[in-house]
PDB file of N, CA and C in Angstrom:
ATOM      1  N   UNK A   1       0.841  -1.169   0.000  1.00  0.00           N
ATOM      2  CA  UNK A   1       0.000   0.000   0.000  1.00  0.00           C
ATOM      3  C   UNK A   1       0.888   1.235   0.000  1.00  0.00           C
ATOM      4  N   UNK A   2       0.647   2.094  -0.489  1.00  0.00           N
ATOM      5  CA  UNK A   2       0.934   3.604  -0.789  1.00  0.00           C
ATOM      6  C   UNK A   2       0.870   4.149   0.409  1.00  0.00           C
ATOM      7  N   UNK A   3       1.506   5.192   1.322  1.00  0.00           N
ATOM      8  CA  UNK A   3       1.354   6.173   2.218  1.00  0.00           C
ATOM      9  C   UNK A   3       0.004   6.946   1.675  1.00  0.00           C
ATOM     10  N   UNK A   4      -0.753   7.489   2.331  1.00  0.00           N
ATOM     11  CA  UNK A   4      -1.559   8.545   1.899  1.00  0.00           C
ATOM     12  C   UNK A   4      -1.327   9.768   1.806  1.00  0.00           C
ATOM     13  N   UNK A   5      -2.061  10.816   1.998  1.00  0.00           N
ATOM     14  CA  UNK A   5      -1.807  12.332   1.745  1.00  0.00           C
ATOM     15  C   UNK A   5      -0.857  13.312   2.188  1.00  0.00           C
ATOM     16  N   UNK A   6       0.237  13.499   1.550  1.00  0.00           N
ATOM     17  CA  UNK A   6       0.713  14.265   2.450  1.00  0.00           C
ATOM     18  C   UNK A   6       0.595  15.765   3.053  1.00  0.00           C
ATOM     19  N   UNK A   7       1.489  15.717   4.089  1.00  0.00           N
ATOM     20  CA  UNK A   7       1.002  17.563   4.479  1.00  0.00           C
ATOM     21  C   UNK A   7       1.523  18.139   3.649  1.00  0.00           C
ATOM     22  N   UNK A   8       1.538  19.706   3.547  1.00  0.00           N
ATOM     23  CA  UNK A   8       2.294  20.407   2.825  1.00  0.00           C
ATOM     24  C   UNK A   8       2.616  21.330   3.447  1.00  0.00           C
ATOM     25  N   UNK A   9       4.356  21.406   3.344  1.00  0.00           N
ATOM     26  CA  UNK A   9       5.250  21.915   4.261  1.00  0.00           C
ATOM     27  C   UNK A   9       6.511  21.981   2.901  1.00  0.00           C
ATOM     28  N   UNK A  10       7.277  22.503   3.909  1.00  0.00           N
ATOM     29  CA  UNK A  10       8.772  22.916   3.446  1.00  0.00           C
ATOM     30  C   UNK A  10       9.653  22.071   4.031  1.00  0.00           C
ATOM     31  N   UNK A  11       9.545  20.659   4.500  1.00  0.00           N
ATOM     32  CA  UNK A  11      10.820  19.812   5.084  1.00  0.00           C
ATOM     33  C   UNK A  11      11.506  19.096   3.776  1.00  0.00           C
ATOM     34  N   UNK A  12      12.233  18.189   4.377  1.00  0.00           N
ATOM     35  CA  UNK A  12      12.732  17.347   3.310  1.00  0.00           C
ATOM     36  C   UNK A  12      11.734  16.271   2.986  1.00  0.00           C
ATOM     37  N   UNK A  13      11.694  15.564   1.820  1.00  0.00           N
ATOM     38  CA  UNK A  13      10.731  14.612   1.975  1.00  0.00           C
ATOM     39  C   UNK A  13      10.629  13.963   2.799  1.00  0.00           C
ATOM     40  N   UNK A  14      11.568  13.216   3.037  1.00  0.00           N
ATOM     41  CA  UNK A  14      11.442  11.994   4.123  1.00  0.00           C
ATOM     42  C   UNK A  14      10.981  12.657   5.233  1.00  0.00           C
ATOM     43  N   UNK A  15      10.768  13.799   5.696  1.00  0.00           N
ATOM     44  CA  UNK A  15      10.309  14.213   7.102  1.00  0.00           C
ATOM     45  C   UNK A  15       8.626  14.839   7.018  1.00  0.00           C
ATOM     46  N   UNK A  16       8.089  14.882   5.609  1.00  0.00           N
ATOM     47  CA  UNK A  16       6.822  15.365   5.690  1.00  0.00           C
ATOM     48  C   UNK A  16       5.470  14.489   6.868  1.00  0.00           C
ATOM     49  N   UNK A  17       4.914  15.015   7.006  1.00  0.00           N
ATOM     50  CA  UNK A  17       4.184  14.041   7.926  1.00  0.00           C
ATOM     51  C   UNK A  17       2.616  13.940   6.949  1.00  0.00           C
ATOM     52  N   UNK A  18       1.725  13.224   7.602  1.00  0.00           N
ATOM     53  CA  UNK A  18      -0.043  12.924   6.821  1.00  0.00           C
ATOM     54  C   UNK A  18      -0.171  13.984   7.420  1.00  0.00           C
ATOM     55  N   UNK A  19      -0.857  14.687   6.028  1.00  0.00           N
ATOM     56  CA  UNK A  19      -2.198  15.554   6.480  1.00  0.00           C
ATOM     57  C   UNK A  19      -3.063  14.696   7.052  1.00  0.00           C
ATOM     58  N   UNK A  20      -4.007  15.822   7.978  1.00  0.00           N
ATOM     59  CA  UNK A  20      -5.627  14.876   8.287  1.00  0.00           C
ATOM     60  C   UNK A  20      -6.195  14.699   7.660  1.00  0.00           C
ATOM     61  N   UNK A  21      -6.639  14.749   6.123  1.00  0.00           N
ATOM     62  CA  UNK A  21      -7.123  13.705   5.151  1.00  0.00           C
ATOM     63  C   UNK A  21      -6.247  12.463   5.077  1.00  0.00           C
ATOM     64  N   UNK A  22      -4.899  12.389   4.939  1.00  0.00           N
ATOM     65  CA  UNK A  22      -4.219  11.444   4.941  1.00  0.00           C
ATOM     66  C   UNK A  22      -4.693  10.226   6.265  1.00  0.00           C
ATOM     67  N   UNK A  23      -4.380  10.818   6.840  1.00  0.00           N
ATOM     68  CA  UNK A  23      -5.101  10.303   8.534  1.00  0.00           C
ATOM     69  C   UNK A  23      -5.945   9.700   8.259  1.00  0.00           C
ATOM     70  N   UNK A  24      -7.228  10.212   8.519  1.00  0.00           N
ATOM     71  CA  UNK A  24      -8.405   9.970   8.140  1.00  0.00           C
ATOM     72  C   UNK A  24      -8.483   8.986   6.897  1.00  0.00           C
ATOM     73  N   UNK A  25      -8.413   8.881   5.847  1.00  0.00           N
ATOM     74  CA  UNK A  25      -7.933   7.611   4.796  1.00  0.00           C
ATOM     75  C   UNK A  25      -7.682   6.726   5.157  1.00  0.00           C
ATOM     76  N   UNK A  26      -5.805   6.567   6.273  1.00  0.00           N
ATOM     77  CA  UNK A  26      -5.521   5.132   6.977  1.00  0.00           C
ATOM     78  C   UNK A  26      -6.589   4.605   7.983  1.00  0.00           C
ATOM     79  N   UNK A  27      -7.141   5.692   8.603  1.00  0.00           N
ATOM     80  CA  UNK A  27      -8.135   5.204   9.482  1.00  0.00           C
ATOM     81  C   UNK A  27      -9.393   4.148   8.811  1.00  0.00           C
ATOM     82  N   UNK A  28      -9.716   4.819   7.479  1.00  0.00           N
ATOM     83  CA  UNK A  28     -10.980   4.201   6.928  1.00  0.00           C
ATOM     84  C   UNK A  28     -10.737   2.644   6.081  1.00  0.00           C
ATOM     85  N   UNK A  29      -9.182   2.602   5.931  1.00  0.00           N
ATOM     86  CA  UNK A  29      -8.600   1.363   5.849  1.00  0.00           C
ATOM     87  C   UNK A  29      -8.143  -0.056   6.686  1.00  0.00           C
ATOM     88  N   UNK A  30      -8.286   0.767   8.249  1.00  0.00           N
ATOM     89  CA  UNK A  30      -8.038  -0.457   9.212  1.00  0.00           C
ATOM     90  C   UNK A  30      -8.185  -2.075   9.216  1.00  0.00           C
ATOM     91  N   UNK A  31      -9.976  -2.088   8.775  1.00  0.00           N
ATOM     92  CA  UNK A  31     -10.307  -3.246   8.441  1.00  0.00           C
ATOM     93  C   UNK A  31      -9.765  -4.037   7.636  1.00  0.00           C
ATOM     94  N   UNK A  32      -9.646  -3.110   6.320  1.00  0.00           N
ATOM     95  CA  UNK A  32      -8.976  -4.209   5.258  1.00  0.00           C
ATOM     96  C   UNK A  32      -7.677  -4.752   5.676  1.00  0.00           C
ATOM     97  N   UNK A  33      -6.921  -4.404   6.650  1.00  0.00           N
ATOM     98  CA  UNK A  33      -5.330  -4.856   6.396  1.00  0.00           C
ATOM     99  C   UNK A  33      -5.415  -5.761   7.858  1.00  0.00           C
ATOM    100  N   UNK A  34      -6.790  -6.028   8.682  1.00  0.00           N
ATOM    101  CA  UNK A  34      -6.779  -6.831   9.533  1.00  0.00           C
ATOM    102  C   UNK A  34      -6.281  -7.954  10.165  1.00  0.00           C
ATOM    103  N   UNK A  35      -5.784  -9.054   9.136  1.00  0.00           N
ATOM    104  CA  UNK A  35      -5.350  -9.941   8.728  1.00  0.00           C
ATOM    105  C   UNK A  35      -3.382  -9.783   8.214  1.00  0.00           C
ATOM    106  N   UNK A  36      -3.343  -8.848   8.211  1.00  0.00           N
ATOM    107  CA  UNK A  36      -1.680  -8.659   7.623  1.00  0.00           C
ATOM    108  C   UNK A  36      -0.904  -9.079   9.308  1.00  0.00           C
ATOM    109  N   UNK A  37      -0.068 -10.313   9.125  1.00  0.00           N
ATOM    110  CA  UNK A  37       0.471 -10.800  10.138  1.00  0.00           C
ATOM    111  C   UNK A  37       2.564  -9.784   9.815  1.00  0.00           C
ATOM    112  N   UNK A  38       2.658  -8.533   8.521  1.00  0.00           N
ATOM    113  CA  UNK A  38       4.064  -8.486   8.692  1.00  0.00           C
ATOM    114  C   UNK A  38       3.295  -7.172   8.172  1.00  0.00           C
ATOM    115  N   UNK A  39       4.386  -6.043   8.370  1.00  0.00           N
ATOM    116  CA  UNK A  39       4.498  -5.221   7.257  1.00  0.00           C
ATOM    117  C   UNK A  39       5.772  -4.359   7.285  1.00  0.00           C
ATOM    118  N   UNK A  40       5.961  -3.638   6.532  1.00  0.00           N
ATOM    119  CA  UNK A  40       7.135  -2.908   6.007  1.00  0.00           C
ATOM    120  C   UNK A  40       6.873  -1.660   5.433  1.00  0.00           C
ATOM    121  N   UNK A  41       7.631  -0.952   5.877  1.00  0.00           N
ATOM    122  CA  UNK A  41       7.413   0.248   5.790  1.00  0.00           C
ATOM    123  C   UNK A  41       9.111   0.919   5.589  1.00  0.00           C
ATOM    124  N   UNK A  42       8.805   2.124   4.449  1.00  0.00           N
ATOM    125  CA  UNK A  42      10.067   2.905   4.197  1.00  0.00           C
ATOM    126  C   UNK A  42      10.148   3.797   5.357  1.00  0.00           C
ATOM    127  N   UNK A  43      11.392   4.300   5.591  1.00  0.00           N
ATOM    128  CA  UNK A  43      11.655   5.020   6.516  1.00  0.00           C
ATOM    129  C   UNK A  43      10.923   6.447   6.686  1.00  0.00           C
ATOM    130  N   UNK A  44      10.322   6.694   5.368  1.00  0.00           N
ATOM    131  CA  UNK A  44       9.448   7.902   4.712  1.00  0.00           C
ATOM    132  C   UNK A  44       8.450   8.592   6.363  1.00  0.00           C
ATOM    133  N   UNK A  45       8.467   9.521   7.064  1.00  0.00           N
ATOM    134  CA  UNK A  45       7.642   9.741   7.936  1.00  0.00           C
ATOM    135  C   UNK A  45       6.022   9.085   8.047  1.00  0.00           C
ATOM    136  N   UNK A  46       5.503  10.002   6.319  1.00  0.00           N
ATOM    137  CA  UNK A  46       4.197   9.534   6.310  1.00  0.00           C
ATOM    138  C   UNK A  46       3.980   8.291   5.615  1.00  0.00           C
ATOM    139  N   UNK A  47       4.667   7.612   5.525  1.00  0.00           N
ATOM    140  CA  UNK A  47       4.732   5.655   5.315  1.00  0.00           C
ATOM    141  C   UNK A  47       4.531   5.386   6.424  1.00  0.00           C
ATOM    142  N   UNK A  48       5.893   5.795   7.666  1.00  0.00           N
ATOM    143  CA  UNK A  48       5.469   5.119   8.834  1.00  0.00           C
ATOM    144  C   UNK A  48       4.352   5.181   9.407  1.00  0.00           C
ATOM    145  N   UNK A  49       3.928   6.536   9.055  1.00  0.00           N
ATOM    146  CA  UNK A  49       2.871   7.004  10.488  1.00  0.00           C
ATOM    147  C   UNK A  49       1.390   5.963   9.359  1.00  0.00           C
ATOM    148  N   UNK A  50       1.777   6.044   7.886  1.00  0.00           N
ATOM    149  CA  UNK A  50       0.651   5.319   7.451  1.00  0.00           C
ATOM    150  C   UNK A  50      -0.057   4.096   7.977  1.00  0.00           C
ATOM    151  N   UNK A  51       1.687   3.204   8.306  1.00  0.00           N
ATOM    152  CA  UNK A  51       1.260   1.708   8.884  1.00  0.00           C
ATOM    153  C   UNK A  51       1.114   1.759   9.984  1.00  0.00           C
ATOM    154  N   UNK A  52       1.390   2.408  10.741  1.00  0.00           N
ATOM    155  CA  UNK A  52       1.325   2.065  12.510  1.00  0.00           C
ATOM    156  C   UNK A  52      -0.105   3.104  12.374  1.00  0.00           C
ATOM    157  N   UNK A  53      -1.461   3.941  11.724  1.00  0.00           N
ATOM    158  CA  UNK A  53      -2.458   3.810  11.911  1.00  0.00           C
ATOM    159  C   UNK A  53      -3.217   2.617  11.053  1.00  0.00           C
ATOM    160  N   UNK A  54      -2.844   1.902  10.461  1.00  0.00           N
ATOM    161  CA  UNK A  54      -3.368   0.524   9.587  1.00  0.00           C
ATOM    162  C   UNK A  54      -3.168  -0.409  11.140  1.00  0.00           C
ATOM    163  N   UNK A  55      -1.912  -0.721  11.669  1.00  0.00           N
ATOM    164  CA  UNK A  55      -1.486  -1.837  12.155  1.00  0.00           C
ATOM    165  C   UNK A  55      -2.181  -1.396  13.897  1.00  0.00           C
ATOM    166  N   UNK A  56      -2.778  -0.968  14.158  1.00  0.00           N
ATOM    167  CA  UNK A  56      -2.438  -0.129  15.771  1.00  0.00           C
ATOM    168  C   UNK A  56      -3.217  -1.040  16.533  1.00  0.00           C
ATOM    169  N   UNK A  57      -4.414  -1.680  16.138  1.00  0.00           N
ATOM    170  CA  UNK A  57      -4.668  -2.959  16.899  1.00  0.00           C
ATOM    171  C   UNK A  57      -4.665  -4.203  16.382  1.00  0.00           C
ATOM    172  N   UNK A  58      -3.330  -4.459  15.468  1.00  0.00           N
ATOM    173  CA  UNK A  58      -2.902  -6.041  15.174  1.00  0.00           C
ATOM    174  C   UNK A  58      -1.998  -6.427  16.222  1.00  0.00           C
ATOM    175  N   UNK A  59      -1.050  -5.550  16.733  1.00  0.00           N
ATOM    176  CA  UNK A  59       0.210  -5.463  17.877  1.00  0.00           C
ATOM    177  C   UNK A  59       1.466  -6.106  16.821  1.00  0.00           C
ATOM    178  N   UNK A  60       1.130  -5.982  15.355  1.00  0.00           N
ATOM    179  CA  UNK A  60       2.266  -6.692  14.993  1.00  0.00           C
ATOM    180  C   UNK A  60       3.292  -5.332  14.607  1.00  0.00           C
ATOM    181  N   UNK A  61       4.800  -5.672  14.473  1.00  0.00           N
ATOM    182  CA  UNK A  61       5.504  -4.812  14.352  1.00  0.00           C
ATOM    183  C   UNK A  61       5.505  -4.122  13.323  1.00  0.00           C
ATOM    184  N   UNK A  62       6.174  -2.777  12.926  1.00  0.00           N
ATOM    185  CA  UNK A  62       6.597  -2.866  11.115  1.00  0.00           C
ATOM    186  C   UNK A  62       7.613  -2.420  11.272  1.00  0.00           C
ATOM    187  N   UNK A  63       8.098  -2.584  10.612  1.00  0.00           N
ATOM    188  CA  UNK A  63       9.327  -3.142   9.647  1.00  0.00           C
ATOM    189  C   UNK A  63       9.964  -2.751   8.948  1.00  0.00           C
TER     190      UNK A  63
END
């Protein structure tokens, strides 16, 4: 899966964070990724913050 929306700011990429549409998106995705026992994620801010709101009650790590 793709990170969602990002904010819009002046950092470097890798440090942009989700807008709250972005947010809001991973949130409306929870269900589907219910079942994902791994995931992986680029070091990208709003990658991470994408999966750890997908993953937040599987308890599995990412990666």
């Amino acid at each position: 899966m793709r990170h969602f929306i990002p904010e819009r700011c002046d950092f470097p990429t890798e440090l942009i964070p989700l807008a709250e549409e972005g947010v809001a998106l991973a949130n409306s995705c929870k269900e589907l990724f219910s079942h994902v026992d791994n995931c992986y994620s680029s070091p990208y801010r709003r990658a991470f913050e994408t999966a750890k709101i997908i993953l937040c009650y599987t308890g599995y790590p990412i990666r």
